[in-house]
PDB file of N, CA and C in Angstrom:
ATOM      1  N   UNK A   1      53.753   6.230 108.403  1.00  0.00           N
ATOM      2  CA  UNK A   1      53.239   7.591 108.318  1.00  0.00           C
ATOM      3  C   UNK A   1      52.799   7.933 106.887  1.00  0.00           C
ATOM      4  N   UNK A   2      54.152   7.634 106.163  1.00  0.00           N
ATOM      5  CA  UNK A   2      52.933   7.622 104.451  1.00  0.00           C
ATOM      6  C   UNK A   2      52.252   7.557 103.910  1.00  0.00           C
ATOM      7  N   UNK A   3      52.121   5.989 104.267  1.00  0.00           N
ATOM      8  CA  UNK A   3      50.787   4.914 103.955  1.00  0.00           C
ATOM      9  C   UNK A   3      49.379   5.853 104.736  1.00  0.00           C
ATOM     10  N   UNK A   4      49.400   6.249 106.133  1.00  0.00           N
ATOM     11  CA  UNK A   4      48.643   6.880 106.343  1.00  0.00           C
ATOM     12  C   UNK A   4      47.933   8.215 106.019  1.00  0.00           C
ATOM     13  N   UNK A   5      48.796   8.823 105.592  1.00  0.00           N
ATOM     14  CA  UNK A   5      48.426  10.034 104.963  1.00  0.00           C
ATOM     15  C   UNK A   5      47.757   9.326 103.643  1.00  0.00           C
ATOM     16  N   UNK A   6      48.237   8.696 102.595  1.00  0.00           N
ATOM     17  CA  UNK A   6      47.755   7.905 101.419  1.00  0.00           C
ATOM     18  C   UNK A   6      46.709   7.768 101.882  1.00  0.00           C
ATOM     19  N   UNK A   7      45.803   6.707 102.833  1.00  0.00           N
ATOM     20  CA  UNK A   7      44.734   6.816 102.807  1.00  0.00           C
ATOM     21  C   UNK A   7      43.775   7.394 103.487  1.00  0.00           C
ATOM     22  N   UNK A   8      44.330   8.599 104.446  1.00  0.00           N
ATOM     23  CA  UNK A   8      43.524   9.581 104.545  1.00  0.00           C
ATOM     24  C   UNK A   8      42.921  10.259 103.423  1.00  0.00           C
ATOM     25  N   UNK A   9      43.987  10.792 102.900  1.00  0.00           N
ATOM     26  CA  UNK A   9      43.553  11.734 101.859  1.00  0.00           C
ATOM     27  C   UNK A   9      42.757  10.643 100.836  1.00  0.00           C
ATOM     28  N   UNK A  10      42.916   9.808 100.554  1.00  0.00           N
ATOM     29  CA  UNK A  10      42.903   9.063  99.600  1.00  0.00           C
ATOM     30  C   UNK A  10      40.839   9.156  99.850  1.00  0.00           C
ATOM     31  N   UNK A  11      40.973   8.467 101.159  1.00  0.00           N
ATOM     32  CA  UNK A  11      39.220   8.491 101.622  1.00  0.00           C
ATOM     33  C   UNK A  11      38.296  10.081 101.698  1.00  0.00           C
ATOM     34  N   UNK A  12      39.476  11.164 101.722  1.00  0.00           N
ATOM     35  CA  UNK A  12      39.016  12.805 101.941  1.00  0.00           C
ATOM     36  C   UNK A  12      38.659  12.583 100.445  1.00  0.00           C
ATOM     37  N   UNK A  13      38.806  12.035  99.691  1.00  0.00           N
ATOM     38  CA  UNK A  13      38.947  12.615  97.849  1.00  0.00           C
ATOM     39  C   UNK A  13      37.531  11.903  97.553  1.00  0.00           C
ATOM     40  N   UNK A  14      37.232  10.823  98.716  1.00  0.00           N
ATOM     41  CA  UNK A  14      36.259   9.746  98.403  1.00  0.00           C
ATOM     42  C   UNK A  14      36.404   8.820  96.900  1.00  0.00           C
ATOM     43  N   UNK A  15      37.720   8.590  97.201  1.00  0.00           N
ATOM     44  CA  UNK A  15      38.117   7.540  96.110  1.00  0.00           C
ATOM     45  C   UNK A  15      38.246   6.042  97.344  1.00  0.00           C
ATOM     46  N   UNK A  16      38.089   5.240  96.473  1.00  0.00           N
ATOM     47  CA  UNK A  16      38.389   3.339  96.801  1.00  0.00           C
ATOM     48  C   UNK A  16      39.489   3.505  97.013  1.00  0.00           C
ATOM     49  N   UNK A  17      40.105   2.078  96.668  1.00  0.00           N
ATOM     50  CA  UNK A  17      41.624   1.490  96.392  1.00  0.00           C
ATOM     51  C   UNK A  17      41.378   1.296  95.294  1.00  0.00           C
ATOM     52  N   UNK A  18      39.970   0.987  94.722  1.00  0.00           N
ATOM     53  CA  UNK A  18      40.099   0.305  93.479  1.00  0.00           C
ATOM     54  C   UNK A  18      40.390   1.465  92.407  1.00  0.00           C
ATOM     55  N   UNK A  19      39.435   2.854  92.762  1.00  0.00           N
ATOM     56  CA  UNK A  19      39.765   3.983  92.290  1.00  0.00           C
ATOM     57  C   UNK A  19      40.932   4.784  91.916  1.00  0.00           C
ATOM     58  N   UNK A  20      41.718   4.876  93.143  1.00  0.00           N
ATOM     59  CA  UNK A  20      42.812   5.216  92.962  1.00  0.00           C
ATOM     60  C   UNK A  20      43.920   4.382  92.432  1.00  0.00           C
ATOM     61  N   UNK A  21      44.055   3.054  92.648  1.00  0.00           N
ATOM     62  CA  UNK A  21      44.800   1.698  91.939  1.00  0.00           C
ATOM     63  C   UNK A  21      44.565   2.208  90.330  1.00  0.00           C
ATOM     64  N   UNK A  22      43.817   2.392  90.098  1.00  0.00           N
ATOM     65  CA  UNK A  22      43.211   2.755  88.134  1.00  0.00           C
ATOM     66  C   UNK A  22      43.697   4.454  88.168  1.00  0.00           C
ATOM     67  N   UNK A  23      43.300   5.266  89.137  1.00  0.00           N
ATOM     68  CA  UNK A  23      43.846   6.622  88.476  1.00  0.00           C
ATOM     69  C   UNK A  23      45.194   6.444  88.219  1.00  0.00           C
ATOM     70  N   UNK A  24      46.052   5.537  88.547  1.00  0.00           N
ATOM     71  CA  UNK A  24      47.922   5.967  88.991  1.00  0.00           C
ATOM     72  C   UNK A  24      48.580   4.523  88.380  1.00  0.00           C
ATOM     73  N   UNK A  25      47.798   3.122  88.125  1.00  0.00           N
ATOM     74  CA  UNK A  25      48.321   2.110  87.286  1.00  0.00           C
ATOM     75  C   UNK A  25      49.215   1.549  88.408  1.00  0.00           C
ATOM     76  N   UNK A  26      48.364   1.133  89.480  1.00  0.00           N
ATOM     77  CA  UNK A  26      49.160  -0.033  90.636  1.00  0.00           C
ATOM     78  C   UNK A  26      48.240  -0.864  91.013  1.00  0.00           C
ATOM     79  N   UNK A  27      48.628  -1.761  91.327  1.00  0.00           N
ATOM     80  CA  UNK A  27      47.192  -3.155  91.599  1.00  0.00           C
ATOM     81  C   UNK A  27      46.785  -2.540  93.436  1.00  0.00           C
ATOM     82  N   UNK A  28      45.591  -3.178  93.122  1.00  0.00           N
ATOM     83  CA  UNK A  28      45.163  -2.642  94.458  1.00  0.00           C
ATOM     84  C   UNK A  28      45.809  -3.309  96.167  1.00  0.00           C
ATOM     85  N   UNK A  29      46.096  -4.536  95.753  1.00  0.00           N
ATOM     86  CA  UNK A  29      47.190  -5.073  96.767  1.00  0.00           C
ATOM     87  C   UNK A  29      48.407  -4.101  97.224  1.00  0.00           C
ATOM     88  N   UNK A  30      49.029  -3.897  96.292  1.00  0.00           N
ATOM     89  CA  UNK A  30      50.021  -3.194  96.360  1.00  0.00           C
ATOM     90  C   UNK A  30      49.772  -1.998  97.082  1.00  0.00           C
ATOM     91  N   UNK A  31      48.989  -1.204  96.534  1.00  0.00           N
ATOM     92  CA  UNK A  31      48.501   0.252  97.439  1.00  0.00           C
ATOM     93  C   UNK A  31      47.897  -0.203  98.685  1.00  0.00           C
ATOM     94  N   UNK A  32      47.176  -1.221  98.840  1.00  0.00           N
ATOM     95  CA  UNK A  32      46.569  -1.249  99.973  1.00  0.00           C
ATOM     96  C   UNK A  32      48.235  -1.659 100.934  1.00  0.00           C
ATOM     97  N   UNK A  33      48.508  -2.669 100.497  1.00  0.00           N
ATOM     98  CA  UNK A  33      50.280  -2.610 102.004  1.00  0.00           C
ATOM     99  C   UNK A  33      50.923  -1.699 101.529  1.00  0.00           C
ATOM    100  N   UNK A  34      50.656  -0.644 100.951  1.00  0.00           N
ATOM    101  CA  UNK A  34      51.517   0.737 101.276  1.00  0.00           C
ATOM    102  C   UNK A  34      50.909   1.593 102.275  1.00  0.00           C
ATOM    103  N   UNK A  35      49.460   1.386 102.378  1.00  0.00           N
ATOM    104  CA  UNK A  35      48.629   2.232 103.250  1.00  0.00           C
ATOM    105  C   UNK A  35      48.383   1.232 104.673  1.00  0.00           C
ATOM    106  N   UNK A  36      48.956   0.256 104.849  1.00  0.00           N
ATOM    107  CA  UNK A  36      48.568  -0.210 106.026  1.00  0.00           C
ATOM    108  C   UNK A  36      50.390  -0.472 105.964  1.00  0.00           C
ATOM    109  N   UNK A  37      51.299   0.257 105.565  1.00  0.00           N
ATOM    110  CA  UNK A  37      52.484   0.537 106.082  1.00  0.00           C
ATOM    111  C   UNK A  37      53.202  -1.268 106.168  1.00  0.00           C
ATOM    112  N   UNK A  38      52.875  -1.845 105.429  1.00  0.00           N
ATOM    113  CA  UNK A  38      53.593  -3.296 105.009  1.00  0.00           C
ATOM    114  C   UNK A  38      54.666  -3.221 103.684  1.00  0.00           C
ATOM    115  N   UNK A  39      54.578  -1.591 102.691  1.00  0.00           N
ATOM    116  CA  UNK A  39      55.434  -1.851 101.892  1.00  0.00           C
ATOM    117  C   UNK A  39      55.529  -0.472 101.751  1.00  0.00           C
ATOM    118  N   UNK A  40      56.726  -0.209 100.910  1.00  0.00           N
ATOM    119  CA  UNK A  40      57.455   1.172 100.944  1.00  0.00           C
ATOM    120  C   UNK A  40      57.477   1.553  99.792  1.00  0.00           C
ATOM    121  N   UNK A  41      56.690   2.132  98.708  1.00  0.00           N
ATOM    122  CA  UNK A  41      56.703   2.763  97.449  1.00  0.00           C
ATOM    123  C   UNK A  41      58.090   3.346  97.495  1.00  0.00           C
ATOM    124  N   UNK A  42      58.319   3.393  95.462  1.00  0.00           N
ATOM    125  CA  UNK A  42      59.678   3.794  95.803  1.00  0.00           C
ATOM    126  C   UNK A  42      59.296   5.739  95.134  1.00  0.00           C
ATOM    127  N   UNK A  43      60.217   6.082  94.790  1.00  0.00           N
ATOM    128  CA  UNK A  43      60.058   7.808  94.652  1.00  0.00           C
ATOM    129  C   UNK A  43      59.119   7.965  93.112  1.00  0.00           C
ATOM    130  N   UNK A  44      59.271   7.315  92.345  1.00  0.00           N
ATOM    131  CA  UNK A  44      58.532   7.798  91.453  1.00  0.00           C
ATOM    132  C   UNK A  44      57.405   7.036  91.677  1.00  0.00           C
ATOM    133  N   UNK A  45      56.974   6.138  92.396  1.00  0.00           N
ATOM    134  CA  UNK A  45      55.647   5.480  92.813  1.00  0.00           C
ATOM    135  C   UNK A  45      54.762   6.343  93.792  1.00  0.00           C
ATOM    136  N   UNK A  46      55.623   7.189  94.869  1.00  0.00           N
ATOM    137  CA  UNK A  46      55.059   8.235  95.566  1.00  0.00           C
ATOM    138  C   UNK A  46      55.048   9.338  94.951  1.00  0.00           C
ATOM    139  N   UNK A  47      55.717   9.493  93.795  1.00  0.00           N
ATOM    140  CA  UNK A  47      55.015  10.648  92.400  1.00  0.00           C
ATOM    141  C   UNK A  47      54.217  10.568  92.009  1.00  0.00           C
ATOM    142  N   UNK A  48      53.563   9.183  91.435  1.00  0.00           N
ATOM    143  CA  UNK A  48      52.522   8.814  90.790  1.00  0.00           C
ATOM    144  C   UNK A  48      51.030   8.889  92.331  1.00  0.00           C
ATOM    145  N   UNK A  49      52.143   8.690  92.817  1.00  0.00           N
ATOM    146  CA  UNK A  49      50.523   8.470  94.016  1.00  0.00           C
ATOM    147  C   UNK A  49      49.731   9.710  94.411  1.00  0.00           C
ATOM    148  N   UNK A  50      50.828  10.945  94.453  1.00  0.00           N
ATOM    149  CA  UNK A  50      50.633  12.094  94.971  1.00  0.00           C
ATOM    150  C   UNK A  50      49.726  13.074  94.052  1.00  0.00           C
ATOM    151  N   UNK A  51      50.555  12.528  92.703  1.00  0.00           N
ATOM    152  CA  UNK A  51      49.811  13.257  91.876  1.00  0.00           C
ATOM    153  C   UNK A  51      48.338  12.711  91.486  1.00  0.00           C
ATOM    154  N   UNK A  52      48.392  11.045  91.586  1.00  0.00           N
ATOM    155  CA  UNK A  52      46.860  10.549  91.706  1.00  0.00           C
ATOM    156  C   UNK A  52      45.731  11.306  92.641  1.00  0.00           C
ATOM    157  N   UNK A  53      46.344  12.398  93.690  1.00  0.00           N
ATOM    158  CA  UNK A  53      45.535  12.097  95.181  1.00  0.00           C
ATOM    159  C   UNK A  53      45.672  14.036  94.898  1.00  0.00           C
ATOM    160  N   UNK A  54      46.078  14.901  94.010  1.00  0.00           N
ATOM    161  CA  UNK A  54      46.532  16.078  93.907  1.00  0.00           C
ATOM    162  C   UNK A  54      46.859  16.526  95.063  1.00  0.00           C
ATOM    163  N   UNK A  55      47.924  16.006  95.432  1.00  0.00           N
ATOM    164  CA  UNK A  55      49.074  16.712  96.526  1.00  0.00           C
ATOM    165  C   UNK A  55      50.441  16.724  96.193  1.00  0.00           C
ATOM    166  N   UNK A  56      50.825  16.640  97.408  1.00  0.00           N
ATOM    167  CA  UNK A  56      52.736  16.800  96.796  1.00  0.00           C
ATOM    168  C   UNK A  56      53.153  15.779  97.746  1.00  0.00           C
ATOM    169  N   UNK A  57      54.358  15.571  96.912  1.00  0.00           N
ATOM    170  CA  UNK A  57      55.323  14.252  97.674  1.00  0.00           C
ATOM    171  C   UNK A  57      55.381  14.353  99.547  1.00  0.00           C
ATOM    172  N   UNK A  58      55.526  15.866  99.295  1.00  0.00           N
ATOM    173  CA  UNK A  58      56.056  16.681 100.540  1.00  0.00           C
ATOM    174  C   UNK A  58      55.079  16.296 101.394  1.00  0.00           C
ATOM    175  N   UNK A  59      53.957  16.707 101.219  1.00  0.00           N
ATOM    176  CA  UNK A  59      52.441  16.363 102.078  1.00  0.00           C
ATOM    177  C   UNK A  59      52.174  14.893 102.075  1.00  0.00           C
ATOM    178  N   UNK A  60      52.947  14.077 101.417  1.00  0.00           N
ATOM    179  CA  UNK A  60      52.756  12.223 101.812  1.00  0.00           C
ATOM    180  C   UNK A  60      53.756  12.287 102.590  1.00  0.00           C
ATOM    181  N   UNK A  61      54.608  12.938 102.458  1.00  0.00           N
ATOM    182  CA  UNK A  61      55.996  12.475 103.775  1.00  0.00           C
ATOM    183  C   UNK A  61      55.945  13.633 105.214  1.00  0.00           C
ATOM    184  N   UNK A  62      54.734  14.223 104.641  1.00  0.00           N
ATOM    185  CA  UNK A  62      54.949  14.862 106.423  1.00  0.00           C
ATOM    186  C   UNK A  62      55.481  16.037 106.256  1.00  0.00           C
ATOM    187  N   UNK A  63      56.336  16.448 105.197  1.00  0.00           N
ATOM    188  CA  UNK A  63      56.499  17.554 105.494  1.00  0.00           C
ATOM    189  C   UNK A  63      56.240  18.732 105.185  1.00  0.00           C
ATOM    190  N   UNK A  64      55.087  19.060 104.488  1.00  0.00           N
ATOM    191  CA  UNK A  64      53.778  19.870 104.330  1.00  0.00           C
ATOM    192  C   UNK A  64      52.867  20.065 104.662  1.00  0.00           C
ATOM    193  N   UNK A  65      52.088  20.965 104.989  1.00  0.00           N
ATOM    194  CA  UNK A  65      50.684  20.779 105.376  1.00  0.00           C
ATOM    195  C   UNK A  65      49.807  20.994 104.352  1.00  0.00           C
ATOM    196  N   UNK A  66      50.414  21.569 102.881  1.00  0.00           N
ATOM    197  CA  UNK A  66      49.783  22.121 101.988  1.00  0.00           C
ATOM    198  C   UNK A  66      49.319  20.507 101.328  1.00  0.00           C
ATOM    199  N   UNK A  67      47.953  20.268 101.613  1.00  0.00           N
ATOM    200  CA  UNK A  67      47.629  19.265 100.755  1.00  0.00           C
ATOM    201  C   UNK A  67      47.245  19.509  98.720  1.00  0.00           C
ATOM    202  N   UNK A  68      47.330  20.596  98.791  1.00  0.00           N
ATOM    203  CA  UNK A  68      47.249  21.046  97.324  1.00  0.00           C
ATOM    204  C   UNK A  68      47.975  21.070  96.421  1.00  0.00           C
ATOM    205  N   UNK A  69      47.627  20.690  94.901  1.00  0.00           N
ATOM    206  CA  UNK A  69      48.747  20.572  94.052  1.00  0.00           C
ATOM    207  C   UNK A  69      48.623  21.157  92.912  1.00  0.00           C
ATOM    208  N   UNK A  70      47.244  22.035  92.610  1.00  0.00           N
ATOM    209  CA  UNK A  70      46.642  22.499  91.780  1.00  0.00           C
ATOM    210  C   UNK A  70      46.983  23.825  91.543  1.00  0.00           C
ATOM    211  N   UNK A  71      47.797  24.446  90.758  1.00  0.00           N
ATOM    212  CA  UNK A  71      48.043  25.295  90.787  1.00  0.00           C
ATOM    213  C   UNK A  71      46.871  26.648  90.324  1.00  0.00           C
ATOM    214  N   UNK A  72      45.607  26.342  89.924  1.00  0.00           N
ATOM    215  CA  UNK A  72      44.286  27.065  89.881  1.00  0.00           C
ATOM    216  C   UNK A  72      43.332  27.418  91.135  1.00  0.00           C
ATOM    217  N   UNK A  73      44.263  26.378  92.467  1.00  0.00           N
ATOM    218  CA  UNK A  73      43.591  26.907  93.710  1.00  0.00           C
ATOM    219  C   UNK A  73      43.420  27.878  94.194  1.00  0.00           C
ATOM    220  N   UNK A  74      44.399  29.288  94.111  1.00  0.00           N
ATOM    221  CA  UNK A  74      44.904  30.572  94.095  1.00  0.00           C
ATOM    222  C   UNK A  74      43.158  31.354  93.516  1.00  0.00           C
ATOM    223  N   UNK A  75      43.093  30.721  92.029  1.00  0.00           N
ATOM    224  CA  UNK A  75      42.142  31.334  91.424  1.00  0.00           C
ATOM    225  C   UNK A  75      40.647  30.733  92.074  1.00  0.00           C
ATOM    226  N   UNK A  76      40.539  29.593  91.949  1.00  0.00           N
ATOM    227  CA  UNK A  76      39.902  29.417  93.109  1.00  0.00           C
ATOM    228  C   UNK A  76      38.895  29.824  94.074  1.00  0.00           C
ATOM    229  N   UNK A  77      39.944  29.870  95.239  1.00  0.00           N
ATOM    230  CA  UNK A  77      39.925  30.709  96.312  1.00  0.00           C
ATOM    231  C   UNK A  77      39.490  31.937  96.549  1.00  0.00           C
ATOM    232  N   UNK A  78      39.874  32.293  95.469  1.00  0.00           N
ATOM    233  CA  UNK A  78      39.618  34.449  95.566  1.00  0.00           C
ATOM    234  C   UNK A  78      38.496  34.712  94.334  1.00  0.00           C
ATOM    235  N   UNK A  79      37.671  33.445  94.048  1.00  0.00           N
ATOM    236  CA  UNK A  79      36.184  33.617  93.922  1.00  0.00           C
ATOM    237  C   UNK A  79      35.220  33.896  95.038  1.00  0.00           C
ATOM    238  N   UNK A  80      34.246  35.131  94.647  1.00  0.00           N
ATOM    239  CA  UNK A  80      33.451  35.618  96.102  1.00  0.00           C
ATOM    240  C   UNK A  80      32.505  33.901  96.187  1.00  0.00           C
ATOM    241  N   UNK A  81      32.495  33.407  95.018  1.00  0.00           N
ATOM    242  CA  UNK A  81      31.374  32.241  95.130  1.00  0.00           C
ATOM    243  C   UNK A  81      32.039  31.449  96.013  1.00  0.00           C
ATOM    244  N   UNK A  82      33.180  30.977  96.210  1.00  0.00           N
ATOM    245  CA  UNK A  82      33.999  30.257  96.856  1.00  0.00           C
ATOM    246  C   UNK A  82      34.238  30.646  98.335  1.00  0.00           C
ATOM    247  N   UNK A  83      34.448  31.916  98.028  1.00  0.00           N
ATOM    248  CA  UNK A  83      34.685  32.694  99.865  1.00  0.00           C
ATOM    249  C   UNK A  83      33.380  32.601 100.703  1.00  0.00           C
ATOM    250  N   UNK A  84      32.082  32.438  99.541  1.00  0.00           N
ATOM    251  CA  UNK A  84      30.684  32.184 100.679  1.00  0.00           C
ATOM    252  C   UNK A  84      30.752  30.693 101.131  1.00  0.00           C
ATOM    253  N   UNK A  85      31.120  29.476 100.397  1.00  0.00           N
ATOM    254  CA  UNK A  85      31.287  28.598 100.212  1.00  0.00           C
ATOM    255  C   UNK A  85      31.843  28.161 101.705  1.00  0.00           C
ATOM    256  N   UNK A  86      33.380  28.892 101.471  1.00  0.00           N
ATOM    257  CA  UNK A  86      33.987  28.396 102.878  1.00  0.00           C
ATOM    258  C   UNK A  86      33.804  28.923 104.388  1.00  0.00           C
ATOM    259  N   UNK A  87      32.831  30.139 103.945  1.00  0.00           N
ATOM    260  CA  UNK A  87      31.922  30.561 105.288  1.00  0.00           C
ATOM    261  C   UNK A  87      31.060  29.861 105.626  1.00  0.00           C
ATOM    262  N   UNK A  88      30.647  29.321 104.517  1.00  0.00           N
ATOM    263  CA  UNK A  88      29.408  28.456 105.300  1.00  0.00           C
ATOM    264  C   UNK A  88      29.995  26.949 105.999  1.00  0.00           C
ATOM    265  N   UNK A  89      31.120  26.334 105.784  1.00  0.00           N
ATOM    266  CA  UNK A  89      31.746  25.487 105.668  1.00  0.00           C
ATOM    267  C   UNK A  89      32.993  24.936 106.991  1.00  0.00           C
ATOM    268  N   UNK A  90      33.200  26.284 107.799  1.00  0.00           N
ATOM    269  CA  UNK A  90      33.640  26.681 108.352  1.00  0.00           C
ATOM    270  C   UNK A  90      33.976  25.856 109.839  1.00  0.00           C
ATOM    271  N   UNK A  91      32.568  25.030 109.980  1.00  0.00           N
ATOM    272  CA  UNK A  91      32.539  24.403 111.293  1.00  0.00           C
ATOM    273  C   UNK A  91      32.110  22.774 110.502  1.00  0.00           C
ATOM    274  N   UNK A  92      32.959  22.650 109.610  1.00  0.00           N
ATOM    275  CA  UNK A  92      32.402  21.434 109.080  1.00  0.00           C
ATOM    276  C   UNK A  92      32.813  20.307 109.832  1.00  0.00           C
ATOM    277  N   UNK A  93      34.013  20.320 110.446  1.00  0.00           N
ATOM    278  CA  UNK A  93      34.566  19.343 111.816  1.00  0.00           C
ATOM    279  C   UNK A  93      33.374  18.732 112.453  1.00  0.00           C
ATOM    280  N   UNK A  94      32.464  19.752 112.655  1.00  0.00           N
ATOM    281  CA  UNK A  94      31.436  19.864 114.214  1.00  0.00           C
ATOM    282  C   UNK A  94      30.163  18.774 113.134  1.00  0.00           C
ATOM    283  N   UNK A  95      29.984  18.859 111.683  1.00  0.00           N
ATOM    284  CA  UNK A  95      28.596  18.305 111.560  1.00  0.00           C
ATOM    285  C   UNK A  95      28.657  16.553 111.403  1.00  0.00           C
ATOM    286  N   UNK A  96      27.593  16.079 111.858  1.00  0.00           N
ATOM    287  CA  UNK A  96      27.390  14.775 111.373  1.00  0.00           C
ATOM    288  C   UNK A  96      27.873  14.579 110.743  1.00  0.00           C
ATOM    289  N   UNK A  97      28.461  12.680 110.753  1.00  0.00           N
ATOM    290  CA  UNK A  97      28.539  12.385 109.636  1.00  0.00           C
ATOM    291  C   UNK A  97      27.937  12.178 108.013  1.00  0.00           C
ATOM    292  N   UNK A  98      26.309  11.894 108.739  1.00  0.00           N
ATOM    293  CA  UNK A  98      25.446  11.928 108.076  1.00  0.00           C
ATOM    294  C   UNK A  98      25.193  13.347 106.909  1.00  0.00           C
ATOM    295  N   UNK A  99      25.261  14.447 107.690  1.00  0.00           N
ATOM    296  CA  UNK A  99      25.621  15.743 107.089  1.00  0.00           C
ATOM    297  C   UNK A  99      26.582  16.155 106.021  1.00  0.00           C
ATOM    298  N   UNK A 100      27.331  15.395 106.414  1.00  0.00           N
ATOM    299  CA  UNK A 100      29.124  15.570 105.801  1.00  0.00           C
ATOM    300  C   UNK A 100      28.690  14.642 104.331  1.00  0.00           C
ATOM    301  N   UNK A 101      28.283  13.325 104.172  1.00  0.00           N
ATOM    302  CA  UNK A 101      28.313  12.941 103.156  1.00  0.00           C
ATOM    303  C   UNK A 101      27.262  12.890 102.289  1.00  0.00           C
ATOM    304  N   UNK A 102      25.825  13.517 103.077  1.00  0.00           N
ATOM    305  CA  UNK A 102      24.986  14.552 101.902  1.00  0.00           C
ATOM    306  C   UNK A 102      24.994  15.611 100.615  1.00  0.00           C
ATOM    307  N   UNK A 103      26.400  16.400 102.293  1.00  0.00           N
ATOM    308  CA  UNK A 103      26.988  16.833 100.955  1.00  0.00           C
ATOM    309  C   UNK A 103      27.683  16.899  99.757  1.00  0.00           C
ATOM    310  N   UNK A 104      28.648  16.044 100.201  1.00  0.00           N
ATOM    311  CA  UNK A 104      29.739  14.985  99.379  1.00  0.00           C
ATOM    312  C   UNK A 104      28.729  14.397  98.172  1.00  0.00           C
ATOM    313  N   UNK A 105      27.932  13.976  98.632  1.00  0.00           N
ATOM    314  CA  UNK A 105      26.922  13.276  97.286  1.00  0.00           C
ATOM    315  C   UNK A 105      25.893  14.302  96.926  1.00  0.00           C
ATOM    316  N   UNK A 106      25.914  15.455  97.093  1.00  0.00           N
ATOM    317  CA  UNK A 106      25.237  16.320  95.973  1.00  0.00           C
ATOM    318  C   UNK A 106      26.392  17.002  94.919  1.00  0.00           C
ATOM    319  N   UNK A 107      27.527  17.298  96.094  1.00  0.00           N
ATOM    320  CA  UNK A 107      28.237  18.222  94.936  1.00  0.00           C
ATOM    321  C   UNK A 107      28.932  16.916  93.836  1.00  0.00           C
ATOM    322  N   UNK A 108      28.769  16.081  94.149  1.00  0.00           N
ATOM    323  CA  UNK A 108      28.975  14.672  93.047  1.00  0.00           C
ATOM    324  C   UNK A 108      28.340  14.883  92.685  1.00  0.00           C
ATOM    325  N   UNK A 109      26.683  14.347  92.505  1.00  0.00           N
ATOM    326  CA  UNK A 109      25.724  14.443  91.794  1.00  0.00           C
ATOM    327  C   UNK A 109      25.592  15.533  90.873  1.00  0.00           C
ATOM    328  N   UNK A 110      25.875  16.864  91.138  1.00  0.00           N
ATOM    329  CA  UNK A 110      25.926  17.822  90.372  1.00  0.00           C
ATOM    330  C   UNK A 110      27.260  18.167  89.743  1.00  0.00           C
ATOM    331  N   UNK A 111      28.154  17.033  90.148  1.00  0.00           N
ATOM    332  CA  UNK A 111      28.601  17.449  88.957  1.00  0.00           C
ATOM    333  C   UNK A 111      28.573  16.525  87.901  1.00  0.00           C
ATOM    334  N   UNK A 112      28.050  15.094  88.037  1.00  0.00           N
ATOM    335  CA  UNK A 112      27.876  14.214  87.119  1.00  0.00           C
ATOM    336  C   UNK A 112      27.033  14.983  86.063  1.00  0.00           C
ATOM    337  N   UNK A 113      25.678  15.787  87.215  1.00  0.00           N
ATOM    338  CA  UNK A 113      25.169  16.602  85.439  1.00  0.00           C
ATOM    339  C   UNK A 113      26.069  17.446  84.824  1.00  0.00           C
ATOM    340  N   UNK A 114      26.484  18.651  85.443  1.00  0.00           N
ATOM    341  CA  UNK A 114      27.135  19.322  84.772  1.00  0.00           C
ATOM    342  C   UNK A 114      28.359  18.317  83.637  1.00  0.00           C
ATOM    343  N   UNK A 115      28.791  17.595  83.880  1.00  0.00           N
ATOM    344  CA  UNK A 115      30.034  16.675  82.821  1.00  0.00           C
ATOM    345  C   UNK A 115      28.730  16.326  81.666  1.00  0.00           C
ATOM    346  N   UNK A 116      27.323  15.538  81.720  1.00  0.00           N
ATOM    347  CA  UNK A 116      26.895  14.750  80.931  1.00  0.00           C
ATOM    348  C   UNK A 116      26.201  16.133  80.010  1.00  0.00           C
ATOM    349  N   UNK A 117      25.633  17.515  80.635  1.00  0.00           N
ATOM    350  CA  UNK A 117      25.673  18.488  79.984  1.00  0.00           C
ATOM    351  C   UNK A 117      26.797  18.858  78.719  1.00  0.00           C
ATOM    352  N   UNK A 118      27.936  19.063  79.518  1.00  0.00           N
ATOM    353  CA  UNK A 118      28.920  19.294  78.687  1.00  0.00           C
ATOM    354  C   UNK A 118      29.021  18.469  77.522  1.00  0.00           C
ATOM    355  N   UNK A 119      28.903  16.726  77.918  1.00  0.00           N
ATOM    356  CA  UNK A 119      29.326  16.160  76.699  1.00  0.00           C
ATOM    357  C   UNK A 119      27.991  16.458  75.796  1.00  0.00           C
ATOM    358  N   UNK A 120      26.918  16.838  75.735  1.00  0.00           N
ATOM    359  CA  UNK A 120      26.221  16.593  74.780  1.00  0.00           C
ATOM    360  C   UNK A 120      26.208  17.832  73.624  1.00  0.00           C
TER     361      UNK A 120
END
């Protein structure tokens, strides 16, 4: 059940193994038989993982639903830019896949500019 949540979320974040193996400092073997439930991270390895993936221990073991770990989500959220955001967003279950990762790769794309903005 761990391992699965790990790489749900892990693929919701649209990170690799190889990605997440480098955000958290575990070889990618290793994470991968934790996510296909062949090996059992120990507690501060499911610290490091959770916090790689911004959730909580609680939400890798099931017993959360709150996948969030960010404590700026609050602020967030109760942006009107954000509240149109998740109106429009609303029936995102229902769209293509094709749909789904258009969008995924613009709001990437924009933000690669916005970061290369910043650094200059």
């Amino acid at each position: 059940m761990v391992g699965k949540r790990i790489k749900e979320l892990r693929k919701e974040r649209g990170l690799s193994l190889k990605d997440l193996s480098k955000r958290i400092d575990i070889s990618i073997s290793f994470l991968s038989d934790i996510e296909n439930e062949r090996s059992n991270p120990s507690l501060d390895r499911l610290k490091d993982i959770a916090k790689g993936l911004d959730t909580t221990v609680s939400y890798l073991l099931g017993e959360s639903d709150n996948i969030v770990f960010d404590d700026n989500i609050y602020k967030v959220l109760s942006n009107p830019y954000m509240q149109e955001i998740i109106n429009e967003l609303k029936d995102f279950d229902s769209w293509s896949e094709e749909d789904r990762q258009e969008v995924l790769a613009y709001l990437r794309a924009k933000n690669l500019v916005r970061k290369s903005k910043d650094s200059k």
